[in-house]
C-alpha atoms as a PDB file:
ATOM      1  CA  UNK A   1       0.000   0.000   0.000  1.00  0.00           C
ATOM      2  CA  UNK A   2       1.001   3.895  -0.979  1.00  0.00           C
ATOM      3  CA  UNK A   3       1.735   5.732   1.963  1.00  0.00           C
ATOM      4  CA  UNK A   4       2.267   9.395   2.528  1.00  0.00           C
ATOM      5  CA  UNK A   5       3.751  10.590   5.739  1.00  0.00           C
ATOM      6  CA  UNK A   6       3.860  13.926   5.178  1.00  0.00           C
ATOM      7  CA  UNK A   7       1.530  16.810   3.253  1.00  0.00           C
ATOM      8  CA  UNK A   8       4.140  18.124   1.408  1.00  0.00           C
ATOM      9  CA  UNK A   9       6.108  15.590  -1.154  1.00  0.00           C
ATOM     10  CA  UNK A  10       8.597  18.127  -2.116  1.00  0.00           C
ATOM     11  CA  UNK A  11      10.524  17.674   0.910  1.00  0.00           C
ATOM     12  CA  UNK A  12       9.248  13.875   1.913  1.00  0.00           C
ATOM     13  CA  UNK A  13       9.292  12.146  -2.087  1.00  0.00           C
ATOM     14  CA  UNK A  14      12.653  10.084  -2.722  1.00  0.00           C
ATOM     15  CA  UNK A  15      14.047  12.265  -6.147  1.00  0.00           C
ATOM     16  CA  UNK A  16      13.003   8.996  -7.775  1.00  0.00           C
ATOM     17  CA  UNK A  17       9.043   9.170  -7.469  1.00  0.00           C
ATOM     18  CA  UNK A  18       9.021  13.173  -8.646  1.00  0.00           C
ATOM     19  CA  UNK A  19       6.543  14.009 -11.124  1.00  0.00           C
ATOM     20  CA  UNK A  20       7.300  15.526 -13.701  1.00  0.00           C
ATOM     21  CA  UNK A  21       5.809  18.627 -14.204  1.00  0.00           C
ATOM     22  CA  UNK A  22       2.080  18.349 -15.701  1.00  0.00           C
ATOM     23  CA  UNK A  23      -1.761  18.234 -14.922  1.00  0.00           C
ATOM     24  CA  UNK A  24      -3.173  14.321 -14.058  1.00  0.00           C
ATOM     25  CA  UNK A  25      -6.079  14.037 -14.881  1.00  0.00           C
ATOM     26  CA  UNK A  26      -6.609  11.257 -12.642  1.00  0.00           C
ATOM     27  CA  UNK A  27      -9.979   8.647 -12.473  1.00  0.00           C
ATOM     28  CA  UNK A  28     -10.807   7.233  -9.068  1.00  0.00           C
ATOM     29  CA  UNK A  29     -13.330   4.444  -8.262  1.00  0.00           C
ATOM     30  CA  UNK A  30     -17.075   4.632  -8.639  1.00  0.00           C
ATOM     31  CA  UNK A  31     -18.160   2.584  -6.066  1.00  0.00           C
ATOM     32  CA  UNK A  32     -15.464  -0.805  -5.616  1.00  0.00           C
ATOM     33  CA  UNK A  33     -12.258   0.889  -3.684  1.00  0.00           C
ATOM     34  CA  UNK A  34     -10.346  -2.223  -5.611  1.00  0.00           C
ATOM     35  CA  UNK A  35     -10.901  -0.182  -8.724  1.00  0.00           C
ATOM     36  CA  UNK A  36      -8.264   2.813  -8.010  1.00  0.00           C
ATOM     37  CA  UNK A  37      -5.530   1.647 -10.194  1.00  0.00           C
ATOM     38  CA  UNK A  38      -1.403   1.529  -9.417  1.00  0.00           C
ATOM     39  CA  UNK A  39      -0.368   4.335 -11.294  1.00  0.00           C
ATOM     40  CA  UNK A  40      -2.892   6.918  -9.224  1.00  0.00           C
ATOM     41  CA  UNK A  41      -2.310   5.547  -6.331  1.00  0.00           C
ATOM     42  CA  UNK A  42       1.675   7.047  -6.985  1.00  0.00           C
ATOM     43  CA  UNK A  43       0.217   9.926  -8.625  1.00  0.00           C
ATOM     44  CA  UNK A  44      -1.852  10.790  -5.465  1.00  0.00           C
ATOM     45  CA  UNK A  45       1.253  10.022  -3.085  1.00  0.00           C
ATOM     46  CA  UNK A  46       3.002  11.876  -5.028  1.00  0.00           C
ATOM     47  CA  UNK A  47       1.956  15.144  -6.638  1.00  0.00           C
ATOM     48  CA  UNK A  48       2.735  18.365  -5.626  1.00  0.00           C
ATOM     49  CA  UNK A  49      -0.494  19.603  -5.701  1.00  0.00           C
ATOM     50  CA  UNK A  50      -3.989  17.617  -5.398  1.00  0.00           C
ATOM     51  CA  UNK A  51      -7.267  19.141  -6.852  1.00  0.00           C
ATOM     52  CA  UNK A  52     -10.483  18.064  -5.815  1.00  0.00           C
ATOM     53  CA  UNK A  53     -13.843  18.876  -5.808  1.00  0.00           C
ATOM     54  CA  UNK A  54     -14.799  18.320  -2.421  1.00  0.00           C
ATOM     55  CA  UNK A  55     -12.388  17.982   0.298  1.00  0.00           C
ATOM     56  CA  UNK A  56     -14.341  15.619   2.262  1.00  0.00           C
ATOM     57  CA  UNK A  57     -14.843  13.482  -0.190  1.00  0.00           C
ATOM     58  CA  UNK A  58     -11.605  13.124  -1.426  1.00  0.00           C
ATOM     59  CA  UNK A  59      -9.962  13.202   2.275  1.00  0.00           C
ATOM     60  CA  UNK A  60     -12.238  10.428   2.814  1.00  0.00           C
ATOM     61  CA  UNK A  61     -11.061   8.451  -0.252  1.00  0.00           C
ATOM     62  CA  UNK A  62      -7.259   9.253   0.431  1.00  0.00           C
ATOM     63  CA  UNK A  63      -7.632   7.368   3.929  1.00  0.00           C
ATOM     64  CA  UNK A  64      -8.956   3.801   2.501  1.00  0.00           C
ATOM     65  CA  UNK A  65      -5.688   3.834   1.110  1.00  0.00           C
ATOM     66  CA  UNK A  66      -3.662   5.411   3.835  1.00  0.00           C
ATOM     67  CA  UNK A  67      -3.174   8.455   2.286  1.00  0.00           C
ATOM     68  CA  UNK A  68      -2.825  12.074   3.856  1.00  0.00           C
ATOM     69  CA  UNK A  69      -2.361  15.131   1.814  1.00  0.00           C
ATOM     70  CA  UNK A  70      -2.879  18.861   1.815  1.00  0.00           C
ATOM     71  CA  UNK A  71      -6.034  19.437  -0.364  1.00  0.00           C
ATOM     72  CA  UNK A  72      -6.949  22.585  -2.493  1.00  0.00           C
ATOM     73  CA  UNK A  73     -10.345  22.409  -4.201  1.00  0.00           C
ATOM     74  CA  UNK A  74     -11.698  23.055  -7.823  1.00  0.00           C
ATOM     75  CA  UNK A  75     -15.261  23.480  -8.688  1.00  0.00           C
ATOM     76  CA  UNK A  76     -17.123  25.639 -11.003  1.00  0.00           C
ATOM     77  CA  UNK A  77     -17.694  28.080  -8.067  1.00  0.00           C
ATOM     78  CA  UNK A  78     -14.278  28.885  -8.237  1.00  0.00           C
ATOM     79  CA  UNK A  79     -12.680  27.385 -11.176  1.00  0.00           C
ATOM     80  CA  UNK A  80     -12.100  30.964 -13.016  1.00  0.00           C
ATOM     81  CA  UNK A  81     -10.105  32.486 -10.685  1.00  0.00           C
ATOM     82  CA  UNK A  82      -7.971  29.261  -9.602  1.00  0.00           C
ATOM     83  CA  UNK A  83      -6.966  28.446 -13.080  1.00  0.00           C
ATOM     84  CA  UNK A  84      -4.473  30.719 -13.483  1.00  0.00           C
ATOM     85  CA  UNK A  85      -3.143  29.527 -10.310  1.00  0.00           C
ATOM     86  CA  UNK A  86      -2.949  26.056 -11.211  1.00  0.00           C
ATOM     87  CA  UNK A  87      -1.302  26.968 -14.496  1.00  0.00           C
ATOM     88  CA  UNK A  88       1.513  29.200 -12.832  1.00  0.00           C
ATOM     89  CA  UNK A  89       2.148  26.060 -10.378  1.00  0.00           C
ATOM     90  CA  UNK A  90       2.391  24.099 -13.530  1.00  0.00           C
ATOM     91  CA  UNK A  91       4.864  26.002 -15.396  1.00  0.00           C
ATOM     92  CA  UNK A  92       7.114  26.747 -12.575  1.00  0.00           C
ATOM     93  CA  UNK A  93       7.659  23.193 -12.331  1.00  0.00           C
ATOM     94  CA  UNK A  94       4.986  21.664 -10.248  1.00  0.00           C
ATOM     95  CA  UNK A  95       2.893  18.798 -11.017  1.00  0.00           C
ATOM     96  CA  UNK A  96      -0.766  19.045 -10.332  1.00  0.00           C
ATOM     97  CA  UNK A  97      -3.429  16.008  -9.743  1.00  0.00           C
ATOM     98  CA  UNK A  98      -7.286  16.622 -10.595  1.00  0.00           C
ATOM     99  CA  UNK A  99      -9.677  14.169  -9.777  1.00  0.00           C
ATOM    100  CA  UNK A 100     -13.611  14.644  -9.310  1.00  0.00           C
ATOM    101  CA  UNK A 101     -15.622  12.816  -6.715  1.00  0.00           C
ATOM    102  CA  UNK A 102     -15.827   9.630  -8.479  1.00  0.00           C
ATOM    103  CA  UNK A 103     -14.588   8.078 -11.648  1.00  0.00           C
ATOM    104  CA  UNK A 104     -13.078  10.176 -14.462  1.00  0.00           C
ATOM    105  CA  UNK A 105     -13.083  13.892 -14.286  1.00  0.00           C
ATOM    106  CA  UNK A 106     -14.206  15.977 -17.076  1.00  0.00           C
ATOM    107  CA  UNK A 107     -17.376  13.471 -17.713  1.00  0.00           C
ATOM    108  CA  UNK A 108     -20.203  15.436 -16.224  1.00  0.00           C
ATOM    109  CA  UNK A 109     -17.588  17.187 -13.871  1.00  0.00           C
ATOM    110  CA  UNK A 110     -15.612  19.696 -13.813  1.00  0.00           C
ATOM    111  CA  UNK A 111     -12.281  20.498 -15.579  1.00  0.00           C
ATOM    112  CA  UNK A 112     -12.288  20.603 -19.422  1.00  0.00           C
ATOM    113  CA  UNK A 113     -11.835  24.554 -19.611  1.00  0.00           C
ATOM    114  CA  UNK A 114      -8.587  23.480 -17.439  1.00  0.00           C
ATOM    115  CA  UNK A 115      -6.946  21.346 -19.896  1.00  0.00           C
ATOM    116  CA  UNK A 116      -7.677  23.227 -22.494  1.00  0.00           C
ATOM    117  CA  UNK A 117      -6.426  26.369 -20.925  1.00  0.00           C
ATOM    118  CA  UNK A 118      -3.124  24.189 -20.348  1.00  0.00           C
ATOM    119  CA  UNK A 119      -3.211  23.155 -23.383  1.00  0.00           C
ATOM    120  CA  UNK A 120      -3.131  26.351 -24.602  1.00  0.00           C
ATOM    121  CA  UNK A 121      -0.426  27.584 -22.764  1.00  0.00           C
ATOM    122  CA  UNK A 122       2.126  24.745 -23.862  1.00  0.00           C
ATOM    123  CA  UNK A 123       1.633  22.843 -20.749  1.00  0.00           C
ATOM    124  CA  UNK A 124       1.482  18.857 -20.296  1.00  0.00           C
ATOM    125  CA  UNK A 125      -1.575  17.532 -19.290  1.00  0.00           C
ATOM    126  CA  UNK A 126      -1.835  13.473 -18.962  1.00  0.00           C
ATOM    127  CA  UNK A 127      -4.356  11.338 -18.213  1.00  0.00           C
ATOM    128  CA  UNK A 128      -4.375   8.377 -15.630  1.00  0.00           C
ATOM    129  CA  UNK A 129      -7.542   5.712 -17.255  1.00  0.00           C
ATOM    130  CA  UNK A 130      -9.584   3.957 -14.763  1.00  0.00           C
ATOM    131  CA  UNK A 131     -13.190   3.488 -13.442  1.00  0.00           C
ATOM    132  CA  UNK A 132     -16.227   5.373 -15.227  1.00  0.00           C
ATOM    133  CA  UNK A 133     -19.859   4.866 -15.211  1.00  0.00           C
ATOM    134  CA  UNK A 134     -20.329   5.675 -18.903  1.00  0.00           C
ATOM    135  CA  UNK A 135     -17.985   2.993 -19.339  1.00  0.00           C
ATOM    136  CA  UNK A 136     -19.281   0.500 -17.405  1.00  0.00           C
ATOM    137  CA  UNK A 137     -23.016   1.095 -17.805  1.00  0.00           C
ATOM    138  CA  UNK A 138     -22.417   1.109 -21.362  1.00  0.00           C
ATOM    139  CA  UNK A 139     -20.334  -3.015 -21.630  1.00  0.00           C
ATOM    140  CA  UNK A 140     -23.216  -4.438 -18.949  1.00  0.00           C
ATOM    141  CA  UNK A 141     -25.988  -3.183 -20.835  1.00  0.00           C
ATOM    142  CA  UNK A 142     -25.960  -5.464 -23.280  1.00  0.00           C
ATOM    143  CA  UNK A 143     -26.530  -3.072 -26.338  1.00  0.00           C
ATOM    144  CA  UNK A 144     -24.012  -2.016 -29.219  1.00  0.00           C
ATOM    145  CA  UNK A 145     -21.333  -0.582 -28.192  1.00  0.00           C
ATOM    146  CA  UNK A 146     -19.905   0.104 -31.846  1.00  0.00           C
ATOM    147  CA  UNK A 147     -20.790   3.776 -32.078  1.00  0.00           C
ATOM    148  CA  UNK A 148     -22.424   5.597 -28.659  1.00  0.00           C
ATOM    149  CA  UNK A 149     -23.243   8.936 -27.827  1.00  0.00           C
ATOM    150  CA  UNK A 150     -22.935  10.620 -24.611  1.00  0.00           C
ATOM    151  CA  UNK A 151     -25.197  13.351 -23.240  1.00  0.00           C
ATOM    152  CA  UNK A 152     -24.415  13.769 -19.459  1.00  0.00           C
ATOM    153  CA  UNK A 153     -27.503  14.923 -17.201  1.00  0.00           C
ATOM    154  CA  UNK A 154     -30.353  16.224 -19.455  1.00  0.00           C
ATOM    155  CA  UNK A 155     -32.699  19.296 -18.913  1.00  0.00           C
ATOM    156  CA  UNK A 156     -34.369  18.629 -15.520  1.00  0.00           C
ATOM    157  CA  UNK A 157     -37.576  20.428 -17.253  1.00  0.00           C
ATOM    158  CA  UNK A 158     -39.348  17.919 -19.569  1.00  0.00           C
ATOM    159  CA  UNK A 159     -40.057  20.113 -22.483  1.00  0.00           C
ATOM    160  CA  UNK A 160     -36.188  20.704 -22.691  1.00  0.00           C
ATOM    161  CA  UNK A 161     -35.629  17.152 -22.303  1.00  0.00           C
ATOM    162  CA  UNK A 162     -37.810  16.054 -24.569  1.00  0.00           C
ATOM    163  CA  UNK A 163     -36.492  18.463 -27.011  1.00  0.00           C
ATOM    164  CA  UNK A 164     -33.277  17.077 -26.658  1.00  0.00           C
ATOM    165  CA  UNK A 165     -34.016  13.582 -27.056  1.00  0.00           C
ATOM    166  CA  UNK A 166     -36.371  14.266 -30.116  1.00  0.00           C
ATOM    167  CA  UNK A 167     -32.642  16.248 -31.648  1.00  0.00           C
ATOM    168  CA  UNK A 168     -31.128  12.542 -31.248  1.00  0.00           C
ATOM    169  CA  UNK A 169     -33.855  10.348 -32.899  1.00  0.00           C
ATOM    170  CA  UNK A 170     -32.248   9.920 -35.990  1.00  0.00           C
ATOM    171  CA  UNK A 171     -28.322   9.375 -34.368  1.00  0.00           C
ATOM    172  CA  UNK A 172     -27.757   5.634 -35.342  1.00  0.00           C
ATOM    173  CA  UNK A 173     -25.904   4.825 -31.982  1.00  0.00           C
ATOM    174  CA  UNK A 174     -26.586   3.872 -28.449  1.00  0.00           C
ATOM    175  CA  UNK A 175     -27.106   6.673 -26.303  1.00  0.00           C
ATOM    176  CA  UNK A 176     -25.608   6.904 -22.552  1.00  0.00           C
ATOM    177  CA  UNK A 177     -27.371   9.155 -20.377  1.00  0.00           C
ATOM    178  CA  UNK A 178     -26.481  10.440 -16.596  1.00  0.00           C
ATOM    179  CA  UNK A 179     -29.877  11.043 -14.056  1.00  0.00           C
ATOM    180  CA  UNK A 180     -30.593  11.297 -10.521  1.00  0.00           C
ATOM    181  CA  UNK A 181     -32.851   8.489  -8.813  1.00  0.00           C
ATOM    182  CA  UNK A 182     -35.521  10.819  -8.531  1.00  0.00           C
ATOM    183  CA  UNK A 183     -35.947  11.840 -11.960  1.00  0.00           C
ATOM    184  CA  UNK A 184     -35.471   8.712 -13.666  1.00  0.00           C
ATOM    185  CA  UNK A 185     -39.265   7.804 -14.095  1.00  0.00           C
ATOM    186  CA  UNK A 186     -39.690  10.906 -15.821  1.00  0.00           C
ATOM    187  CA  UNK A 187     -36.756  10.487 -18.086  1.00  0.00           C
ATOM    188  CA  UNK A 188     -38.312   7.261 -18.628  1.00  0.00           C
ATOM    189  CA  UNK A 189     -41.871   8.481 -19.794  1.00  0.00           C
ATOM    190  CA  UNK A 190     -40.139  10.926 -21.995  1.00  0.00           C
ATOM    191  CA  UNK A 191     -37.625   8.505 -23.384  1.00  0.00           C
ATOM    192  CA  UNK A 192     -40.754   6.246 -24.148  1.00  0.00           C
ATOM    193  CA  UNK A 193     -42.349   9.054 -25.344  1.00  0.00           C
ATOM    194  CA  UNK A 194     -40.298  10.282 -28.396  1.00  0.00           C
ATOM    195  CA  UNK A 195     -38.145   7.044 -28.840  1.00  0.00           C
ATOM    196  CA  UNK A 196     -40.755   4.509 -28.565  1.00  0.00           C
ATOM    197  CA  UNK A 197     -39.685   0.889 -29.056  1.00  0.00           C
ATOM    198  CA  UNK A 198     -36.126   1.196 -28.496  1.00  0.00           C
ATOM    199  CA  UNK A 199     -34.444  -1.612 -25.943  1.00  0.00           C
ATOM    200  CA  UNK A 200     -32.685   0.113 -23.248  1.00  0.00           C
ATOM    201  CA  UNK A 201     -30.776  -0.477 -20.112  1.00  0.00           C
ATOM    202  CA  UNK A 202     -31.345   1.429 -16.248  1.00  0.00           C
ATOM    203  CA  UNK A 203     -27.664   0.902 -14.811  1.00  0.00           C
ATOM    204  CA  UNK A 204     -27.435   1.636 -10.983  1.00  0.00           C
ATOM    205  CA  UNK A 205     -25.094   0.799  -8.259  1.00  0.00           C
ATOM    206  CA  UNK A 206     -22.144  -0.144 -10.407  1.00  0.00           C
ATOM    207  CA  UNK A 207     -19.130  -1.686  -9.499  1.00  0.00           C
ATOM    208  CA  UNK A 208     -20.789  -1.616  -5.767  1.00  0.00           C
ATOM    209  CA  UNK A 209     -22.623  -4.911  -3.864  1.00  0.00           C
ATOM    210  CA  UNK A 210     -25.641  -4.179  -4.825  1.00  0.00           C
ATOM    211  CA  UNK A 211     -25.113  -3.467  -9.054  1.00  0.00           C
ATOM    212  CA  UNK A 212     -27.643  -3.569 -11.259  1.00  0.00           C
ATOM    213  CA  UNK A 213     -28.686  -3.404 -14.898  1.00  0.00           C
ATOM    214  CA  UNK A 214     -32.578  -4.016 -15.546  1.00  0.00           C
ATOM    215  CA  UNK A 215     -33.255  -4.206 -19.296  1.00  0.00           C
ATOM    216  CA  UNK A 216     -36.115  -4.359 -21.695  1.00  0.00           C
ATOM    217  CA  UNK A 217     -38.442  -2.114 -24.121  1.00  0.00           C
ATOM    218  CA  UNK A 218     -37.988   1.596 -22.792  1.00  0.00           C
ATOM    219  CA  UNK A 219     -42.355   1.143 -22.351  1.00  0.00           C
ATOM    220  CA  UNK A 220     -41.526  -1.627 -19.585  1.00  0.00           C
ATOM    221  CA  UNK A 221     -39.290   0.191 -18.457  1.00  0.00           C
ATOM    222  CA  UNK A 222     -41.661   2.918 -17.319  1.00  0.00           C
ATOM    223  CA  UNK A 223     -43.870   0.616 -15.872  1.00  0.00           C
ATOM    224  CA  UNK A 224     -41.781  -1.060 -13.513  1.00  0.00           C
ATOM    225  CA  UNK A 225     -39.899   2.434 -12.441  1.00  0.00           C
ATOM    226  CA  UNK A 226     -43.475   3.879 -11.976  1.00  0.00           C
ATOM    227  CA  UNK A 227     -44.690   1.793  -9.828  1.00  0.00           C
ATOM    228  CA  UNK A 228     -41.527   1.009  -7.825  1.00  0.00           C
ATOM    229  CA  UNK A 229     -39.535   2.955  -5.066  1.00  0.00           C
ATOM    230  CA  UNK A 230     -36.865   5.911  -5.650  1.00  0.00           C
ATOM    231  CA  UNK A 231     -34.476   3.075  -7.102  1.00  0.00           C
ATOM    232  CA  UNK A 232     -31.149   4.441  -4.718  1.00  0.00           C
ATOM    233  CA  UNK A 233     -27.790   4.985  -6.031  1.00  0.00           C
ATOM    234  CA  UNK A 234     -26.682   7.071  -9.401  1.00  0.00           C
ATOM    235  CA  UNK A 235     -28.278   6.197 -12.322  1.00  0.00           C
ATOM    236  CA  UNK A 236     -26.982   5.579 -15.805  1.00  0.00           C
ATOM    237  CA  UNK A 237     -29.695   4.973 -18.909  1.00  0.00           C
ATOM    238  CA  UNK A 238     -28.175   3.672 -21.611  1.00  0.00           C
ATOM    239  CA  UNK A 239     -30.777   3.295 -24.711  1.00  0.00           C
ATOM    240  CA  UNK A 240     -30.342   1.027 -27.898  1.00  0.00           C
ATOM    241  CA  UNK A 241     -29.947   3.098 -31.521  1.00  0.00           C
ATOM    242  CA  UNK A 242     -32.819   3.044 -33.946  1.00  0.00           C
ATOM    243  CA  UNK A 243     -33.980   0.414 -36.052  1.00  0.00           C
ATOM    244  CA  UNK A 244     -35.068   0.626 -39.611  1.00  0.00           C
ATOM    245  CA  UNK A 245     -38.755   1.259 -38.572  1.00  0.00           C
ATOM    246  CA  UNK A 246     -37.417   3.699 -36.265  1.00  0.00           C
ATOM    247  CA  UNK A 247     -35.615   6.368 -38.387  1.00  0.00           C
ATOM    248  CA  UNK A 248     -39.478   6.847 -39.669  1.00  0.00           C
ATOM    249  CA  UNK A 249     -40.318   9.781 -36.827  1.00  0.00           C
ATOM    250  CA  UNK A 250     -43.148  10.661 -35.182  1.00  0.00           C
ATOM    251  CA  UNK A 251     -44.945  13.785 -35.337  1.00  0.00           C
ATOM    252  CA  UNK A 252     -43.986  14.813 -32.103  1.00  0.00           C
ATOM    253  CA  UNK A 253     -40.534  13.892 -32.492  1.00  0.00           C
ATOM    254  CA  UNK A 254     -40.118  15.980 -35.659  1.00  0.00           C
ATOM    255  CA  UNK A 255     -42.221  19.243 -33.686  1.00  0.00           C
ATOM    256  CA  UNK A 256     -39.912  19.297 -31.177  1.00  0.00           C
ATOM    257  CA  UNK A 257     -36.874  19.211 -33.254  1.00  0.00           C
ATOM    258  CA  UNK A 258     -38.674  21.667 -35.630  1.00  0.00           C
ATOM    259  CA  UNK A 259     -39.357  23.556 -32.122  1.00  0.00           C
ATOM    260  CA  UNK A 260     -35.683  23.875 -30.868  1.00  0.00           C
ATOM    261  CA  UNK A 261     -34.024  24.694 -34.661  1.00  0.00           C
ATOM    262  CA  UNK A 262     -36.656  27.463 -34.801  1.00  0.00           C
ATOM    263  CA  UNK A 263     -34.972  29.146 -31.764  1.00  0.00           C
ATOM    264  CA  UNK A 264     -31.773  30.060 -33.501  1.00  0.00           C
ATOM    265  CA  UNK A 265     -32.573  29.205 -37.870  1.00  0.00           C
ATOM    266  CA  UNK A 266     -35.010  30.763 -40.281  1.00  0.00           C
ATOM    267  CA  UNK A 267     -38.342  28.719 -40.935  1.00  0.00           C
ATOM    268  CA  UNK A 268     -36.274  27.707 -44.204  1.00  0.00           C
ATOM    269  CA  UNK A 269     -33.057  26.506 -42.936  1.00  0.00           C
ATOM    270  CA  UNK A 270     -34.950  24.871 -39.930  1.00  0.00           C
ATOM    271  CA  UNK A 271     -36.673  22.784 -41.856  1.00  0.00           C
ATOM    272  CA  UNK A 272     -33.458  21.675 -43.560  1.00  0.00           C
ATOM    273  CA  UNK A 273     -31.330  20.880 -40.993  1.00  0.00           C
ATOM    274  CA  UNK A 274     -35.164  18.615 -39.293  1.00  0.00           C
ATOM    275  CA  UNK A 275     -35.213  17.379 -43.041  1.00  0.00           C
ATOM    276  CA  UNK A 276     -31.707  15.915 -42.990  1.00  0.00           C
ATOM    277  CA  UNK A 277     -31.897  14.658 -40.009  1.00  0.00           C
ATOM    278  CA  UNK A 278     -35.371  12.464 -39.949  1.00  0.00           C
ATOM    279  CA  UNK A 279     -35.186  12.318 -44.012  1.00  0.00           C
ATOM    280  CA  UNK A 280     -39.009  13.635 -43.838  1.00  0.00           C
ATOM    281  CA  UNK A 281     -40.188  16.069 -46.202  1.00  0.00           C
ATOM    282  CA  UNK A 282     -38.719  19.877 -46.599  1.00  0.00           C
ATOM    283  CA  UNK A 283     -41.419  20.733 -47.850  1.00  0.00           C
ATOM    284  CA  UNK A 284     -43.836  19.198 -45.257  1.00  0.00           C
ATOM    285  CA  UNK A 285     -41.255  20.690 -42.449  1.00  0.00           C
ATOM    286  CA  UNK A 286     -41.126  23.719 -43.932  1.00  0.00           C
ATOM    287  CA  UNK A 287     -45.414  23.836 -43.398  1.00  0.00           C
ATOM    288  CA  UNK A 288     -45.136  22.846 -40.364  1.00  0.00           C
ATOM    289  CA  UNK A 289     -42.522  25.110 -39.699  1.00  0.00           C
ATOM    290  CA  UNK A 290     -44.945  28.005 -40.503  1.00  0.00           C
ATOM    291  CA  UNK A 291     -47.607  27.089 -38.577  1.00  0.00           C
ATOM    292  CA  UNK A 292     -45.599  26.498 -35.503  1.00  0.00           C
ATOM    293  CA  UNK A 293     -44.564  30.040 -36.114  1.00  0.00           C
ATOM    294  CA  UNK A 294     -47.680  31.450 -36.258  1.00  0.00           C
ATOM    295  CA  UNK A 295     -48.742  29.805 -33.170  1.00  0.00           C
ATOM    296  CA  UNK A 296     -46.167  31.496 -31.477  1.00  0.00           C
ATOM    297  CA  UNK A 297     -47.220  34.952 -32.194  1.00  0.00           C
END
């Protein structure tokens, strides 16, 4: 096991575990402490300087290991003004660890505006694989895993949502979305709503004792969530692409995609972009494009 004796590795760390100087972008388990792998185990020991996003978390997760370091957090409350921070540690030599509460930053957490703002600057910025819902949700779910798309958390609001999920219809891959125990019968009813049909997968609990991926039509899926409790635990809803009979929309499917172009395109190029998409009729779109409008004013 990795221990650390002190906070401060620049005077405890033998010469031969320095870092060299970079941001790690460093994963840490979801749920099965066996899952933090070698390498960020030494990273953690190790690193000069150890973001996180909550202290108490990650103090918490240092100790199963044996761990005890000085800890300086990042988070979107305060992530513009310590970036420039991080980045002058970085280029005066320092190497910096980021991780996020669990599993791989930068997927639904913070830190992308950080490496790229390295990145930017000429400064390294590596990455340490290991545990990640998307991940795992998506090779237990039994769907293809050939092409997928990722959306994170959708709109808690379900007109947003549903306008979101009616923009995907047409995407000819599985689709891996993040949602909170409480709102997943509601993601469910929309899901079932505008993709009707499609298999799909509710992932909970993963890597932990009590894992779990129920599967069947999206339709029984919403049954069995309705009627159940709060399932506990984060959720992960991973939903087979279309089939053939599928990519043949519904009308409320092509309204709300019709819907959301409207908000930034011309009745014209709206229709278009809906057109390409669901391979429905310009013309037709470009009708219903109209009336929509006029509804609106």
């Amino acid at each position: 096991m990795v221990r650390a004796s002190s906070p401060d590795p620049i005077e405890s760390v033998p010469e031969e575990n320095a870092l060299a100087p970079a941001l790690y972008i460093t994963a840490t388990p979801i749920g099965n402490r066996g899952d933090m792998t070698l390498r960020a185990l030494e990273v953690l020991a190790h690193a000069d300087r150890l973001l996180c996003e909550d202290t108490r978390v990650t103090r918490k997760l240092l100790g199963l290991y044996g761990l005890s370091r000085s800890l300086t957090a990042y988070h979107d409350h305060n992530a513009e003004s310590m970036r420039p921070r991080i980045m002058d540690w970085i280029a005066a030599g320092q190497s910096v660890a980021l991780v996020s509460d669990a599993g791989t930053p930068l997927i639904s957490d913070p830190g992308f505006k950080l490496v790229r703002a390295c990145r930017a600057a000429g400064l390294a910025v590596t990455a340490l694989p290991g545990a990640s819902a998307l991940l795992s949700a998506l090779v237990v779910a039994g769907l293809p895993t050939d092409r997928f798309l990722f959306l994170g958390f959708l709109p808690p609001k379900s007109h947003a949502r549903r306008t979101q999920l009616a923009e995907i219809a047409g995407v000819r891959a599985t689709v891996v979305i993040y949602e909170s125990p409480r709102r997943l019968a509601g993601l469910l009813a929309d899901v079932a709503d505008i993709l009707p049909g499609r298999e799909a997968a509710v992932c909970r609990e993963l890597t932990k004792l009590f894992e779990e991926a129920v599967t069947g039509k999206v339709e029984d899926l919403v049954r069995r969530y309705a009627e159940a409790e709060t399932p506990k635990g984060e959720v992960v809803l991973v939903i087979a692409p279309p089939s053939a009979e599928d990519m043949a929309w519904s009308d409320t499917a092509l309204d709300a995609a019709l819907i959301e172009a409207l908000k930034t395109l011309s009745i014209k190029d709206a229709a278009a972009t809906v057109a390409a998409a669901s391979g429905a009729s310009r013309k037709g779109l470009y009708a219903r494009g109209l009336a929509l409008r006029e509804a609106e004013d």
